[in-house]
Protein backbone atom coordinates (compact mmCIF):
# COMPACT_ATOMS: atom_id res chain seq x y z
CA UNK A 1 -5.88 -24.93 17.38
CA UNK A 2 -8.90 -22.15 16.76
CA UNK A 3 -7.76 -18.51 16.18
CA UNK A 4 -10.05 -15.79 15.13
CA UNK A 5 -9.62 -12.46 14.49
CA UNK A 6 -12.40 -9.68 15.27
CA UNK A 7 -12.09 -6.25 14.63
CA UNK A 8 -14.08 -2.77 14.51
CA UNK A 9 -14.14 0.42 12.38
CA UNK A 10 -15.05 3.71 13.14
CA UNK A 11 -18.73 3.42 14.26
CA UNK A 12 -20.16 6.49 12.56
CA UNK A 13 -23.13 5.52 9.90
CA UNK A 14 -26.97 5.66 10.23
CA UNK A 15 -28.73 3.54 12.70
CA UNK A 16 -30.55 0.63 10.47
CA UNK A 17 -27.65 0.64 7.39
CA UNK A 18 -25.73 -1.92 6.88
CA UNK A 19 -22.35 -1.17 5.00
CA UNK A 20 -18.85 -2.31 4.90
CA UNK A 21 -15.97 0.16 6.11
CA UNK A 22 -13.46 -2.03 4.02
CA UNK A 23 -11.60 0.43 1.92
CA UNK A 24 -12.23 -0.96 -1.79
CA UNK A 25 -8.54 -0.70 -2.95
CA UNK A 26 -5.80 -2.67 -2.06
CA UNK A 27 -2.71 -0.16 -0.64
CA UNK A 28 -0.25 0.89 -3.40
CA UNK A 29 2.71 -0.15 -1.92
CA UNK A 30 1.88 -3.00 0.22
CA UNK A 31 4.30 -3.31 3.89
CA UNK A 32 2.39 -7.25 3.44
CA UNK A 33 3.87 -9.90 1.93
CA UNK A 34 3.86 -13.35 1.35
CA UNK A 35 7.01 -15.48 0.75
CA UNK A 36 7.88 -18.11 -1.43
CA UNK A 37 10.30 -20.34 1.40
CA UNK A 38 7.98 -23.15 2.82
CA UNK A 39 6.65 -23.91 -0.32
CA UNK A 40 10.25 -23.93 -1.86
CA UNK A 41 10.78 -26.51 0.52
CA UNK A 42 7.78 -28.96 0.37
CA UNK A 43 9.08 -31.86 0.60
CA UNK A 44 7.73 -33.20 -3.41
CA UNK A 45 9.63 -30.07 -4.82
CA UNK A 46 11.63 -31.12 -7.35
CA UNK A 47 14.46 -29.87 -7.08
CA UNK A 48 14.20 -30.19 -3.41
CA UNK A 49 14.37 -27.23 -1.36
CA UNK A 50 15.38 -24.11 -1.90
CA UNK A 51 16.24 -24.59 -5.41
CA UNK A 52 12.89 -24.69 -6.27
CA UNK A 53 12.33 -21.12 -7.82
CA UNK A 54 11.50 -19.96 -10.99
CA UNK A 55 8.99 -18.78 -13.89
CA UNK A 56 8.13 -22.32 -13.85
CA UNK A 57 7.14 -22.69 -10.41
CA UNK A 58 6.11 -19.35 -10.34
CA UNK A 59 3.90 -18.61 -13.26
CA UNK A 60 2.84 -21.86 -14.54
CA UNK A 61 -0.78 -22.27 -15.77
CA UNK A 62 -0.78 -26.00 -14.44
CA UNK A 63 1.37 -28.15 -12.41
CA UNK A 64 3.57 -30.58 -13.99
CA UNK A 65 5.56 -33.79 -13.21
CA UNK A 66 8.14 -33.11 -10.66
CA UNK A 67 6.37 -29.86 -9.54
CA UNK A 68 3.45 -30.10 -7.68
CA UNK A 69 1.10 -27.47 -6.91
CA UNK A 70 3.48 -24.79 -9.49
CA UNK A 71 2.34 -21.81 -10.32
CA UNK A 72 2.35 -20.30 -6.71
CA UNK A 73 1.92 -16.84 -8.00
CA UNK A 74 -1.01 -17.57 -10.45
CA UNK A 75 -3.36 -19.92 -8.20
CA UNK A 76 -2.36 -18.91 -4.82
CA UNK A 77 -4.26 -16.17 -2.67
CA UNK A 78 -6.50 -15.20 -5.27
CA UNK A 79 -8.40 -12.88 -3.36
CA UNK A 80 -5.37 -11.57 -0.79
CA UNK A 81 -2.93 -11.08 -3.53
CA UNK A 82 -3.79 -7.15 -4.26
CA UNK A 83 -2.84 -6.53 -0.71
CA UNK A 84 0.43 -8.52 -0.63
CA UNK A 85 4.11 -7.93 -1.94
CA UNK A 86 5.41 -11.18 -3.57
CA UNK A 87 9.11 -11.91 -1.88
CA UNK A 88 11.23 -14.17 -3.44
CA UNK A 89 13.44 -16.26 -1.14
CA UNK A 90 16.77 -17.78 -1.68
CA UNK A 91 18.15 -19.00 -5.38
CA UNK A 92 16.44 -16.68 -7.11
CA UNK A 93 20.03 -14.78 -8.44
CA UNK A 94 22.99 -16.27 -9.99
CA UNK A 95 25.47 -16.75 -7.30
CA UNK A 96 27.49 -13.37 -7.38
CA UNK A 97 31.20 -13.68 -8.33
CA UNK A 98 31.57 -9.86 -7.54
CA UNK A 99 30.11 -7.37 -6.17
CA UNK A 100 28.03 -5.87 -9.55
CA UNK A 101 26.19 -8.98 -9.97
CA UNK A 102 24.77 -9.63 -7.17
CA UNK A 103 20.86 -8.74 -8.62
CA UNK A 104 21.01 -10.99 -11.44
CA UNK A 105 18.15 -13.40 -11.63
CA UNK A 106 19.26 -16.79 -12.66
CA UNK A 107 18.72 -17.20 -16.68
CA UNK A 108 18.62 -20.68 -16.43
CA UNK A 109 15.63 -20.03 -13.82
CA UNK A 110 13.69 -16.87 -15.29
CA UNK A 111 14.00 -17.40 -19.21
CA UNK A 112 11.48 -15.39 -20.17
CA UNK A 113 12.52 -12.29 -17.75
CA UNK A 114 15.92 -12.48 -18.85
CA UNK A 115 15.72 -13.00 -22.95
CA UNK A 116 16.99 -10.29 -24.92
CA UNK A 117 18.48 -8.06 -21.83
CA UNK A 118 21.37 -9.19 -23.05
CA UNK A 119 23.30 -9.20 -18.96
CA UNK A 120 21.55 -6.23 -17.93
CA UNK A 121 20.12 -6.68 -14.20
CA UNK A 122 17.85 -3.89 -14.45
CA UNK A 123 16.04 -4.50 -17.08
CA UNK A 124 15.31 -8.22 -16.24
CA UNK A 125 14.27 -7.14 -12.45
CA UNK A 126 11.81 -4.57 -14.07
CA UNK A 127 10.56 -7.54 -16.43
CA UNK A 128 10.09 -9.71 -13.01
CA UNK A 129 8.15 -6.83 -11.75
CA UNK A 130 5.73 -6.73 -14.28
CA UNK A 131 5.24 -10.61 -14.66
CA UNK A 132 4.50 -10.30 -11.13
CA UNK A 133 1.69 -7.07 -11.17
CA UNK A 134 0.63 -8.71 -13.95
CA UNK A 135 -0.36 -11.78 -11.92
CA UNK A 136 -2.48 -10.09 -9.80
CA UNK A 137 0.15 -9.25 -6.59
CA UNK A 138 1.10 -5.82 -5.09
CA UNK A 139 4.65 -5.95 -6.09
CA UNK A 140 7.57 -7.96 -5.55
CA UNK A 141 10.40 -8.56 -3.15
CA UNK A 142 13.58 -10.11 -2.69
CA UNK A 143 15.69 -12.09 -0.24
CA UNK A 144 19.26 -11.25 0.07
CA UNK A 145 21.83 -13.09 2.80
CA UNK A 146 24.24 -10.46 2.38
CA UNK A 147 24.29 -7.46 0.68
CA UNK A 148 28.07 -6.85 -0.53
CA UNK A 149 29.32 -3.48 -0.05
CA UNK A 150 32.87 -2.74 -2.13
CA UNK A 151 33.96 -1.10 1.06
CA UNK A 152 32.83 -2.60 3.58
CA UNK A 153 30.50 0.25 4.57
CA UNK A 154 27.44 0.16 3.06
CA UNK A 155 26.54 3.72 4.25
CA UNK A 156 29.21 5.27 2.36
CA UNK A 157 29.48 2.81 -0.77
CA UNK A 158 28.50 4.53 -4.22
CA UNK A 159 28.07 1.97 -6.06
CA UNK A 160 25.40 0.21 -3.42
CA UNK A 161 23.60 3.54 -3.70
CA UNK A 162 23.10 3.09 -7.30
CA UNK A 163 22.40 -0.80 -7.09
CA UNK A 164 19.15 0.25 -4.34
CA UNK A 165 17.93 3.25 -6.68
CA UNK A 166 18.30 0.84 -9.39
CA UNK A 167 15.97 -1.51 -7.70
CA UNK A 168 13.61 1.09 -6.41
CA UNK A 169 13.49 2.29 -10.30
CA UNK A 170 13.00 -1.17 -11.69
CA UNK A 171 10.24 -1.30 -9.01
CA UNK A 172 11.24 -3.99 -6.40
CA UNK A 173 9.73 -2.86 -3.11
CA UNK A 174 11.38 -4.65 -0.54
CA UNK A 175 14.41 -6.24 0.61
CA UNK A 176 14.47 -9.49 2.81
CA UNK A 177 17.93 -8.90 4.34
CA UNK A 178 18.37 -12.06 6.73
CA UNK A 179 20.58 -12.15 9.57
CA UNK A 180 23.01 -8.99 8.86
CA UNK A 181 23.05 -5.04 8.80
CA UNK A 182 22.40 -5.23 12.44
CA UNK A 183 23.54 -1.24 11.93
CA UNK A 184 20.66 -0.44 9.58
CA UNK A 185 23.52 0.83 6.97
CA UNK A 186 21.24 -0.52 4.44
CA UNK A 187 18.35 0.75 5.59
CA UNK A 188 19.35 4.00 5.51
CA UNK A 189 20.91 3.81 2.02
CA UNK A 190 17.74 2.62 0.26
CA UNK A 191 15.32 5.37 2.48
CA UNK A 192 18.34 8.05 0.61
CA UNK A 193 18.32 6.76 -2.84
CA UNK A 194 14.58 5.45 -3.05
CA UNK A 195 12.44 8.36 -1.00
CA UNK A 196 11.11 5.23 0.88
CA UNK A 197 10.23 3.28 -2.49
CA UNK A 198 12.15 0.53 -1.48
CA UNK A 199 11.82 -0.91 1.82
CA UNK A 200 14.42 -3.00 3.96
CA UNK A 201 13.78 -5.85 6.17
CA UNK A 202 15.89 -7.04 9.02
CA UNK A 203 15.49 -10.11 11.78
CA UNK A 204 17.55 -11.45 14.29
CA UNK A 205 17.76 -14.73 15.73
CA UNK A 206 19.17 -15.68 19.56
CA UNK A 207 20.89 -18.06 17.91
CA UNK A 208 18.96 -20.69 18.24
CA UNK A 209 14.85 -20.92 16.61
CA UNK A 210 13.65 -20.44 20.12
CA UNK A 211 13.37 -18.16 23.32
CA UNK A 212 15.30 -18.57 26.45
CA UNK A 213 15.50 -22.40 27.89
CA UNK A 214 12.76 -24.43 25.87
CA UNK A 215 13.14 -26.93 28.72
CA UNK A 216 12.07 -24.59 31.20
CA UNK A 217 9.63 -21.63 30.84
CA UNK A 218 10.85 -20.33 26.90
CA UNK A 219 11.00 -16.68 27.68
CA UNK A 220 13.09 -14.56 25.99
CA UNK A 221 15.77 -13.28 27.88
CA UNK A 222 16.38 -9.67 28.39
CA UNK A 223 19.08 -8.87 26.68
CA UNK A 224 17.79 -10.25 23.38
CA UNK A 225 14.19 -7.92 23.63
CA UNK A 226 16.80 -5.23 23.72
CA UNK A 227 18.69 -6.04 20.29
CA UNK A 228 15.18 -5.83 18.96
CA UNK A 229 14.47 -3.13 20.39
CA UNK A 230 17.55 -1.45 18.69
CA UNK A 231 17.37 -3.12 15.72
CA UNK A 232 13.40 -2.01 15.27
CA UNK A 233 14.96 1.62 15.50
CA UNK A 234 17.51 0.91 12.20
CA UNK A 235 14.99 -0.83 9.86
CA UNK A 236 11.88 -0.87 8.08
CA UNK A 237 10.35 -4.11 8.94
CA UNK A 238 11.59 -6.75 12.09
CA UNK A 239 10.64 -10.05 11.17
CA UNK A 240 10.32 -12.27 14.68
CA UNK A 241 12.41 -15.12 12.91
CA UNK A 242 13.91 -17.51 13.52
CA UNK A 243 11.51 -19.95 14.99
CA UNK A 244 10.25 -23.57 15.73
CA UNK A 245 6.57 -23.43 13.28
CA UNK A 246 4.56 -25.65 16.10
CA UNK A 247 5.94 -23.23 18.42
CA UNK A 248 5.56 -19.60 16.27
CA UNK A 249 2.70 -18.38 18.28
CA UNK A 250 4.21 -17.99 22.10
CA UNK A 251 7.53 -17.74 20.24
CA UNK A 252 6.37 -15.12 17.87
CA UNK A 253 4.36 -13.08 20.72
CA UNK A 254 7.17 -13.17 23.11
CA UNK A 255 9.12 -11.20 21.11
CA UNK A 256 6.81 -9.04 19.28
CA UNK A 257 5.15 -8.11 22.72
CA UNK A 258 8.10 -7.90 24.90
CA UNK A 259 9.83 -5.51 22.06
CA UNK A 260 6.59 -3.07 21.59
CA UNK A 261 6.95 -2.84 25.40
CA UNK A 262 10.88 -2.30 25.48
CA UNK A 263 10.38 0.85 22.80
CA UNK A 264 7.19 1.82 24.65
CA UNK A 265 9.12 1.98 28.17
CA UNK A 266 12.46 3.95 26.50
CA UNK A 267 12.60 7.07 26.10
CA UNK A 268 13.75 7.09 23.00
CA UNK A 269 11.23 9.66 20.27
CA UNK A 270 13.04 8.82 17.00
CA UNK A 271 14.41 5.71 14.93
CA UNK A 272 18.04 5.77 14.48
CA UNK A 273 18.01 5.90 10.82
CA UNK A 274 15.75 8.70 9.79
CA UNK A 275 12.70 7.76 8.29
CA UNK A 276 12.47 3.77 9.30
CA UNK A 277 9.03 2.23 9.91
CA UNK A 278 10.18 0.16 12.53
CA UNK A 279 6.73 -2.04 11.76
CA UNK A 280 7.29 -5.66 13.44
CA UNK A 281 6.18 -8.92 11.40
CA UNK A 282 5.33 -11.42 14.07
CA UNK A 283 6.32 -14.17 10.92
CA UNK A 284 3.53 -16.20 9.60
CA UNK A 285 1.24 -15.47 12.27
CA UNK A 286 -1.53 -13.55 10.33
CA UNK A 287 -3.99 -12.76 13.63
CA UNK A 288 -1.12 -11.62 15.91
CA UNK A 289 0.45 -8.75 13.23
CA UNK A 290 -3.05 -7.35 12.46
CA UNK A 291 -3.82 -7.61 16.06
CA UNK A 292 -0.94 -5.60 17.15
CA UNK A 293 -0.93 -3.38 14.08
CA UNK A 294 2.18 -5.20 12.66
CA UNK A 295 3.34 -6.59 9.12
CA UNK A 296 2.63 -10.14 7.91
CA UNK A 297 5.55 -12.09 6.58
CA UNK A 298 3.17 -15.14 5.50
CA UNK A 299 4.89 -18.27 4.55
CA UNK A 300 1.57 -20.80 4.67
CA UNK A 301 0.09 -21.85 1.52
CA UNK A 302 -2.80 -24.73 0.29
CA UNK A 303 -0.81 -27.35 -0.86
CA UNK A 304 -1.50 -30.62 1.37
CA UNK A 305 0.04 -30.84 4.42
CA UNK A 306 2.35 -34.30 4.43
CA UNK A 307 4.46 -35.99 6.44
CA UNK A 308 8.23 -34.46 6.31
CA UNK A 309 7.17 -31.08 5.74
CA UNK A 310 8.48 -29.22 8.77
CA UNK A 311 7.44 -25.92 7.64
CA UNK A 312 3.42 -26.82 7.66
CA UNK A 313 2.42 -29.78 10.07
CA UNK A 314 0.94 -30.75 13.24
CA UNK A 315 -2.52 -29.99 14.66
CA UNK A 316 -2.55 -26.16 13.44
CA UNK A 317 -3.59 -27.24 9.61
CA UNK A 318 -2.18 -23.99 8.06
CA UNK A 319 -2.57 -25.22 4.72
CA UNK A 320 -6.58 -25.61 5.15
CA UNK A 321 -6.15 -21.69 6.67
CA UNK A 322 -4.98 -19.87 4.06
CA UNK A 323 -8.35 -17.73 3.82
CA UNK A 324 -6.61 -16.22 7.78
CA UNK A 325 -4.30 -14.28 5.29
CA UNK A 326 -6.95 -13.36 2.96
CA UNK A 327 -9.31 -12.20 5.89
CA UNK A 328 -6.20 -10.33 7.61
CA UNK A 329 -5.59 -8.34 4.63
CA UNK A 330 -8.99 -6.73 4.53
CA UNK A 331 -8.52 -5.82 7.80
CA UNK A 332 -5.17 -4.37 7.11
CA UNK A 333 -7.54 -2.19 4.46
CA UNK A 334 -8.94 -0.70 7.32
CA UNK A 335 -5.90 -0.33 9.82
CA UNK A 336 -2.50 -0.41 7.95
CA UNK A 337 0.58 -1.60 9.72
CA UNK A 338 2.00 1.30 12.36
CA UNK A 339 5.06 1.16 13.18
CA UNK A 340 7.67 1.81 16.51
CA UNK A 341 6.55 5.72 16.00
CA UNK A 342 2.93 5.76 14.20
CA UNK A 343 1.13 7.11 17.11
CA UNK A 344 0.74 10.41 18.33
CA UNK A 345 2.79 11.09 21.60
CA UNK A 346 1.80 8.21 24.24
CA UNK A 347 -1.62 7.19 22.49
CA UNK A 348 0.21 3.71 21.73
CA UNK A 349 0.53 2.24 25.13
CA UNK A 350 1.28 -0.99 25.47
CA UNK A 351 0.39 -3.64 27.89
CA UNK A 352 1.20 -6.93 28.97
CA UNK A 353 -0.44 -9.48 30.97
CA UNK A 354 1.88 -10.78 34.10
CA UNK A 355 0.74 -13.67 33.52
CA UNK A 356 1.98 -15.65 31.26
CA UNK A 357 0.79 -19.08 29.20
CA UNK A 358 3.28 -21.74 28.06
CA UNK A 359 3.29 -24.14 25.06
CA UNK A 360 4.68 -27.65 25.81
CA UNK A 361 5.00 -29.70 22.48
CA UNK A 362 7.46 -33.24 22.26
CA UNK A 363 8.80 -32.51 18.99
CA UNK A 364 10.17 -34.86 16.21
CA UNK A 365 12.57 -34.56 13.07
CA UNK A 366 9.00 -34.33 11.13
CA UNK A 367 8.27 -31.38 13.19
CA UNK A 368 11.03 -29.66 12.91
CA UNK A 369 14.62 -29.36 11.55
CA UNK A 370 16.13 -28.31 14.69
CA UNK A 371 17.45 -31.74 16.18
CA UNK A 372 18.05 -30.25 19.29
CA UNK A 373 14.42 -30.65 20.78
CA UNK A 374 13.57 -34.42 18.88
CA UNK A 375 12.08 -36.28 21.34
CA UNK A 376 11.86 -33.83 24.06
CA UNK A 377 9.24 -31.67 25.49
CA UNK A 378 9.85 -28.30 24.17
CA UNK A 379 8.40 -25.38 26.16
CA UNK A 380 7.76 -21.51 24.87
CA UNK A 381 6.16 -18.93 26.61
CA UNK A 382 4.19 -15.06 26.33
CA UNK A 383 2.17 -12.86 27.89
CA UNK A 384 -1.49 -13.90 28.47
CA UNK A 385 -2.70 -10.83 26.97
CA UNK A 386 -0.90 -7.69 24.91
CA UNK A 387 -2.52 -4.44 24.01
CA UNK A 388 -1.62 -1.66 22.17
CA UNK A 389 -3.15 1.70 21.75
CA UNK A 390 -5.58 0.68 24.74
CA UNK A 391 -6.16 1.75 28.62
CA UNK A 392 -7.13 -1.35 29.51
CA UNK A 393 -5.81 -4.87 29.05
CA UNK A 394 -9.45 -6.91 28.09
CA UNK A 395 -11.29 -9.29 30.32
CA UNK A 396 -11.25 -12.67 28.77
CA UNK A 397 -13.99 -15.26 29.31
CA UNK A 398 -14.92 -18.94 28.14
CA UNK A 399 -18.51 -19.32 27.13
CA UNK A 400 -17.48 -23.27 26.93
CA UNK A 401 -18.12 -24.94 30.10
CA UNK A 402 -16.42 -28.24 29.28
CA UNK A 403 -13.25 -25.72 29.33
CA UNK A 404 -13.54 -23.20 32.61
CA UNK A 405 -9.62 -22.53 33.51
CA UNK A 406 -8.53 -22.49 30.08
CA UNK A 407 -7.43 -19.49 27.45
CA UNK A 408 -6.34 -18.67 24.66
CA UNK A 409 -3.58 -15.85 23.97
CA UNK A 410 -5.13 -12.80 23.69
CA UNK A 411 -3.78 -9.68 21.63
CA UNK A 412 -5.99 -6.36 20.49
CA UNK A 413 -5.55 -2.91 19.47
CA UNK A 414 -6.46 0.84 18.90
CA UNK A 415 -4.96 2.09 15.46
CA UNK A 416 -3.90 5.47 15.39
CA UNK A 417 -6.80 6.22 13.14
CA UNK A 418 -9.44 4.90 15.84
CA UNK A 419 -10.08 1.46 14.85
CA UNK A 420 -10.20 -1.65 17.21
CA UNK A 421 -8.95 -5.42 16.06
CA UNK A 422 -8.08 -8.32 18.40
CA UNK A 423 -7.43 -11.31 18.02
CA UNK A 424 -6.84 -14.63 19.78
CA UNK A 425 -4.33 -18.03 19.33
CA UNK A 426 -5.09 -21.38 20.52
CA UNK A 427 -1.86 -23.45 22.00
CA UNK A 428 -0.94 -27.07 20.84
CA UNK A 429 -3.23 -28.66 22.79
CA UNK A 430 -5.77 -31.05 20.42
CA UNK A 431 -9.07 -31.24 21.98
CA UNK A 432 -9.51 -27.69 21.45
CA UNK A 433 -9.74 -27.53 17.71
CA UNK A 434 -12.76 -25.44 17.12
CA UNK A 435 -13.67 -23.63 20.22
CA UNK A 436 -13.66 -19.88 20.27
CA UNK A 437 -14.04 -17.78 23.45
CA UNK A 438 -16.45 -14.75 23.82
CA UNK A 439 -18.70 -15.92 20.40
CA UNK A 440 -22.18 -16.38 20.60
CA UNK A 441 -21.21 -19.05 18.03
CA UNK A 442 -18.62 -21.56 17.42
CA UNK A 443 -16.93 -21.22 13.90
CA UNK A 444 -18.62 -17.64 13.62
CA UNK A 445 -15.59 -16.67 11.55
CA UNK A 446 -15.51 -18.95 8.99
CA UNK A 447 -15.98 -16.16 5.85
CA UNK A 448 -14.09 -13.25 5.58
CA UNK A 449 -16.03 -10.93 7.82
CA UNK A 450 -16.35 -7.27 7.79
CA UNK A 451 -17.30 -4.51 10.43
CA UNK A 452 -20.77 -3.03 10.41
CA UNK A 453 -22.53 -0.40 11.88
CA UNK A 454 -24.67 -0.93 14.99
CA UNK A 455 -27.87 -2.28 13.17
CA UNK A 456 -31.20 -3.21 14.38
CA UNK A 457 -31.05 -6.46 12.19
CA UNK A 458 -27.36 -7.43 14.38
CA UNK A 459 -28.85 -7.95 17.14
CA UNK A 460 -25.77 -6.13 19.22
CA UNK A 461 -25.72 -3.69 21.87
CA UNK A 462 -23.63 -0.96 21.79
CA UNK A 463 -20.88 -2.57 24.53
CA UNK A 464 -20.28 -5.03 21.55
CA UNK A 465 -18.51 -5.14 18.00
CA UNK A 466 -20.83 -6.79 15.22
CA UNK A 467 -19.77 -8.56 12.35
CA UNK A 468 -20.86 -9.52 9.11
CA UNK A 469 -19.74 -12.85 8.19
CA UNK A 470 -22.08 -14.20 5.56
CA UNK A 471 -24.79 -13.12 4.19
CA UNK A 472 -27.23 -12.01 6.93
CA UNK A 473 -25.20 -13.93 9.36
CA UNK A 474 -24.43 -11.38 12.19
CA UNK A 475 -21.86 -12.01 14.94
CA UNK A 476 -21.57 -10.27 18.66
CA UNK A 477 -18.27 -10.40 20.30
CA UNK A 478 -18.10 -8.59 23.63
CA UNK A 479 -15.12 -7.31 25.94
CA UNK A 480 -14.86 -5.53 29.41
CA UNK A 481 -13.29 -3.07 30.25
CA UNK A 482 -12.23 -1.59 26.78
């Protein structure tokens, strides 16, 4: 499956100078963020699974018997890591046996963090934090099933409010809630207590990891787009979870497309809890949330893809693409994340292709752990092509002749700020590995490229976008109609 990403700044610079528009400086508080749960669950962990989490497996020099590839936070995404938050997932806390305990990290697993705090939650979480700046990343997050409320209701619960401006003061920046708060409660406690410090994720499944009938056509059904919709009105970040991996792109794009269009159609001017970002992480897919102006909730990472690992496998080889994050992140240098209100009155239009494109996979128990599609042809479907910010959805070409009636998924957008990105996702099908559409050159994004200005040395016209990929290696994508 090829993917690339292409992008433009603000073309404003001298005829014949070349220069990147790549802000130097990673963003203080990074909305990005990278996640420790497939690599928890590589199939080698040991222990297996979730329960692999630590200072061990996070901040090890080396890896060691029984833990292959450790140290995630010191040797992975060396050059992406300023831009990202580090979010721990589950079994990073001692299981809470009431409700004042439920932010203590696990002694057993975080020795170092923990010595000489003598029980106090605070001071080892601010201990994490630095461990984790200290190795390089933009901060750190935290997963949390279910945030306990003495009450019952969060919104009114003291003692919660303390807990979140604990956090925010021990400098934790986000909060992984998975699969509850559908009333934003939360949300709206930590944008009180934190002045936005502390951030709160929410996602919600259709109860099963994919849309509609995966027998049929995979489209999400109406009703679902809508408790997105809502639900992108009560938090700070929707993550498009839960999913099928060899079937996150159409699965993904369904719902991150068909909910930008929902908000975009309503008539509503204002999230429900004051103050929400309402940003939507299209999960691991780094392309489609840059594309779109979303959030990335990456997951990949470079340890070898092997059999059993249903997190990373199949034809997609996301553990030979981590530099997609790396590349992604400069872009989201240029054009930050916007959320369900960052543009300015209807300048964030968004489009959708009637036409749609399908995925059809056979799936087995090494693809997947959802049993329910072993063996059978699984189908998932999204729009052709989304836009936001743009008049126009964009023409879309092959410049392969072997391949004349076939397409990739197509997304692109106008940030609030005036710059373009777009970005295209290859389906499941093998015999396109490599091939990109409207290129001069196959593989032409192979380094982490950077818009330039209109030079005489690129060799584009002004209907183009040029890119700097290596060196003097200059790259010419072109669309209609933009």
């Amino acid at each position: 499956m090829a993917r690339l990403l292409l992008s433009l700044s603000l073309v404003t610079a001298t005829r014949g100078t070349n220069r990147s528009f790549v802000p130097p400086a990673a963003p203080i508080s990074p909305v990005n963020y990278w996640t420790t749960w497939y690599v928890q669950n590589y199939p080698s962990n040991n222990p297996l699974g979730g329960m692999a989490m630590g200072d061990k497996q996070l901040f090890s020099q080396s890896s060691s018997p029984g833990c292959p590839g450790c140290g995630w936070a010191t040797f992975f995404y060396h050059a992406a890591r300023p831009d990202l938050l580090l979010v721990l997932d589950d079994t990073w806390f001692v299981k809470p046996s009431n409700f004042s305990n439920q932010w203590m990290l696990d002694p057993v697993k975080f020795p170092a963090e923990c010595k000489g705090v003598d029980g106090n939650w605070t001071k080892a979480m601010a201990a994490l934090v630095a461990s984790t700046k200290a190795a390089g990343w933009g901060g750190l997050g935290l997963w949390h099933h279910a945030i306990d409320s003495t009450k019952g209701n969060p919104s009114k619960d003291v003692e919660l409010a303390a807990q979140l401006k604990a956090l925010a003061d021990a400098g934790v920046a986000h909060i992984k809630v998975d699969g509850t708060d559908m009333e934003g409660a939360i949300t709206a406690v930590a944008r009180q207590v934190s002045n936005g410090r502390l951030r709160v994720e929410h996602k919600q499944s259709p109860g099963e990891p994919l849309n509609g009938d995966p027998t049929k056509d995979g489209r999400a059904p109406s009703g679902y787009i809508s408790d997105l919709a809502d639900l992108t009105l009560r938090t700070d970040v929707l993550r498009t979870d839960d999913i099928v991996c060899q079937m996150s792109i159409p699965t993904c794009l369904e719902r991150h497309a068909q909910t930008l269009a929902a908000l975009w159609n309503s008539n509503v001017t204002e999230s429900v809890v004051a103050g929400a970002l309402g940003v939507i992480a299209p999960q691991d897919e780094a392309y489609m949330a840059v594309g779109l102006a979303g959030s990335l909730a990456g997951m990949r990472h470079p340890l070898p893809q092997i059999l059993g690992d249903t997190r990373l496998n199949g034809n997609r080889n996301l553990s030979l693409r981590v530099d997609e994050v790396t590349r992604s992140m400069r872009w989201a240098r240029l054009a930050p994340p916007v959320g369900t209100f960052g543009y300015n009155g209807k300048q964030g239009r968004v489009l959708l292709d009637p036409s749609a494109l399908t995925d059809a996979k056979v799936l087995t128990k090494d693809d997947s752990w959802f049993s329910k599609v072993w063996g059978k042809t699984t189908y998932q479907g999204a729009p052709a092509r989304v836009t936001r910010g743009l008049k126009h959805l964009p023409a879309v070409s092959p410049v392969d002749s072997r391949y004349p009636n076939v397409a990739p998924w197509v997304v692109a957008s106008k940030h609030p700020n005036g710059s373009y990105r777009g970005g295209s996702a290859w389906s499941n099908t093998p015999d396109l590995w490599g091939l990109d559409y409207a290129t001069r050159k196959h593989h032409s994004l192979r380094g982490c490229c950077e818009p330039v200005d209109f030079a005489a040395g690129c060799g584009c016209t002004s209907r183009h976008w040029c890119l700097r990929c290596s060196g003097d290696d200059y790259n010419c994508l072109g669309f209609s109609n933009w």
